[in-house]
C-alpha atoms as a PDB file:
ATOM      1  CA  UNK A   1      -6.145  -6.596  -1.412  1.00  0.00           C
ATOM      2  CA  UNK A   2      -5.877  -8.040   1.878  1.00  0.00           C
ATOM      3  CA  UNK A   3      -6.709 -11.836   2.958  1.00  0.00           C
ATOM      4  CA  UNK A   4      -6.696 -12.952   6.588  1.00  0.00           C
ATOM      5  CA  UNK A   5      -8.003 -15.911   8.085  1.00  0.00           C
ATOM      6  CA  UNK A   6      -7.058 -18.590  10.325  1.00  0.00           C
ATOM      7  CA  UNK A   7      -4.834 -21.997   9.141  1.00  0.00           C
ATOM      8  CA  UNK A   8      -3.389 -24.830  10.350  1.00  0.00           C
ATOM      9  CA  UNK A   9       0.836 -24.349  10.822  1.00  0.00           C
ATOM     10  CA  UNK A  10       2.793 -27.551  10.268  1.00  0.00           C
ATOM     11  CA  UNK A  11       4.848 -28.008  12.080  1.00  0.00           C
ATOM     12  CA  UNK A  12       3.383 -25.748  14.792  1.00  0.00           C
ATOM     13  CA  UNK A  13       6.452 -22.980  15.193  1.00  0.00           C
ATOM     14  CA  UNK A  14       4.058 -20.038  15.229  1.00  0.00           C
ATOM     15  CA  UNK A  15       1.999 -21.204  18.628  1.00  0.00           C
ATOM     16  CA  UNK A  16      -1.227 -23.391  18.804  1.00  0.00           C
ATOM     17  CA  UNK A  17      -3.287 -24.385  15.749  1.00  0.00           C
ATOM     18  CA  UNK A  18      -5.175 -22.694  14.111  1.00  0.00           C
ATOM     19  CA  UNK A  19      -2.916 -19.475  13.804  1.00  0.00           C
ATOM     20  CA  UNK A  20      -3.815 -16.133  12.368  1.00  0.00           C
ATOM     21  CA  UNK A  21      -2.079 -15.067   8.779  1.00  0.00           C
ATOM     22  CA  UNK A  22      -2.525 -11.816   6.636  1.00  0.00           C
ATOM     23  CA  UNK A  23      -1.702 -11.712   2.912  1.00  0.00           C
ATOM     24  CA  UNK A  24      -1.341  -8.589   1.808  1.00  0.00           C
ATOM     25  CA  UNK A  25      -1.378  -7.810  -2.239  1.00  0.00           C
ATOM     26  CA  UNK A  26      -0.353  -4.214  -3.422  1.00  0.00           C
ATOM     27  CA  UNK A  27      -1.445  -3.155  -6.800  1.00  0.00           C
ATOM     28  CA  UNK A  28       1.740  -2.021  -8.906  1.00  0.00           C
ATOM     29  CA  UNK A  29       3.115   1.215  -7.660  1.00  0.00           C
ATOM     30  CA  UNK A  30       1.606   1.256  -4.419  1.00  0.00           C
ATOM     31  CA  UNK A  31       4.564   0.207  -3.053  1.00  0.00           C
ATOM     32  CA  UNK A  32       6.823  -1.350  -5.495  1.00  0.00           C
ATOM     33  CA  UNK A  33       4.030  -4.249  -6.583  1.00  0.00           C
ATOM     34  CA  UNK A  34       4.281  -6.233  -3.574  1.00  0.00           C
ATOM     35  CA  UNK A  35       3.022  -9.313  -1.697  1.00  0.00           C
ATOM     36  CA  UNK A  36       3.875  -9.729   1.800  1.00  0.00           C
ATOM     37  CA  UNK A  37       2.637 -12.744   4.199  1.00  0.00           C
ATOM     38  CA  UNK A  38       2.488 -12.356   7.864  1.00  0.00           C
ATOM     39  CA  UNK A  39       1.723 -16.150  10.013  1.00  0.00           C
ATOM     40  CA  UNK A  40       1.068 -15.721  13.869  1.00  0.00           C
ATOM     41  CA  UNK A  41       2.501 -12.115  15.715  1.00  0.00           C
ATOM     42  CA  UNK A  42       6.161 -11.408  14.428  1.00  0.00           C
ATOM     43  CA  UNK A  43       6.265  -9.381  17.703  1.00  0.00           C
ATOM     44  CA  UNK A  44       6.037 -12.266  19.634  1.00  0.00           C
ATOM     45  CA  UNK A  45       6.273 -15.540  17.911  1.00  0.00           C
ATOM     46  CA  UNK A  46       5.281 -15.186  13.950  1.00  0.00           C
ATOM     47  CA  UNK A  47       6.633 -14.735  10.299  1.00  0.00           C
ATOM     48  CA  UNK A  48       6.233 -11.949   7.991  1.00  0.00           C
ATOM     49  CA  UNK A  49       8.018 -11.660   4.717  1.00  0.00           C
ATOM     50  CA  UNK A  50       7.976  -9.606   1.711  1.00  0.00           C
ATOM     51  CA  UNK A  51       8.513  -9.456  -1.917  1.00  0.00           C
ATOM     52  CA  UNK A  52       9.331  -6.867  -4.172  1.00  0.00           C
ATOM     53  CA  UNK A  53       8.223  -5.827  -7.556  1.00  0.00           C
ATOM     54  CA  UNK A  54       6.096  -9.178  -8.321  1.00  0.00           C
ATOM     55  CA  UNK A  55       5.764 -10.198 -11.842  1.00  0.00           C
ATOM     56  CA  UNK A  56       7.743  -7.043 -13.537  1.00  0.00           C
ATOM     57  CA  UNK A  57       4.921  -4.309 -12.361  1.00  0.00           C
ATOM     58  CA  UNK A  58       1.772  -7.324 -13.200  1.00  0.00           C
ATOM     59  CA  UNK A  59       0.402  -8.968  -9.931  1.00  0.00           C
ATOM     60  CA  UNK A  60      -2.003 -11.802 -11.841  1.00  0.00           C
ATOM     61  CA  UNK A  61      -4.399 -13.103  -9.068  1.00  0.00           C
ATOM     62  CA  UNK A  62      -6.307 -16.086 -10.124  1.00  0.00           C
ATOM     63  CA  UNK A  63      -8.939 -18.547  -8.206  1.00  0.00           C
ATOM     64  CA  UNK A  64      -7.722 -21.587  -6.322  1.00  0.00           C
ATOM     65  CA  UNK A  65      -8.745 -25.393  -8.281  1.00  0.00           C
END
């Protein structure tokens, strides 16, 4: 599953407001179970981060309040 959109930063370290972002959710074993979020362009000024076998092989994805 993959989520992009536009947010507000605070503070504004990745550039102007809004600024782009990607979640991306792999289902387990397609790599590893993993979630990584990307903020702004890491190849110029952005974020991206990712972590690794999620949950112990169960991603549980459930609707915001």
């Amino acid at each position: 599953m993959v989520v992009t959109g536009l947010g507000s930063a605070t503070p504004a370290v990745f550039g102007p407001n809004p600024v782009p972002f990607t979640l991306t959710v792999n289902r387990p074993g397609a790599p590893n179970n993993t979630i990584t979020l990307t903020i702004g362009n890491p190849a110029v000024l952005g974020f991206s981060t990712t972590a690794f076998n999620v949950g112990n092989g169960e991603a549980v994805i459930t609707p915001c309040p």
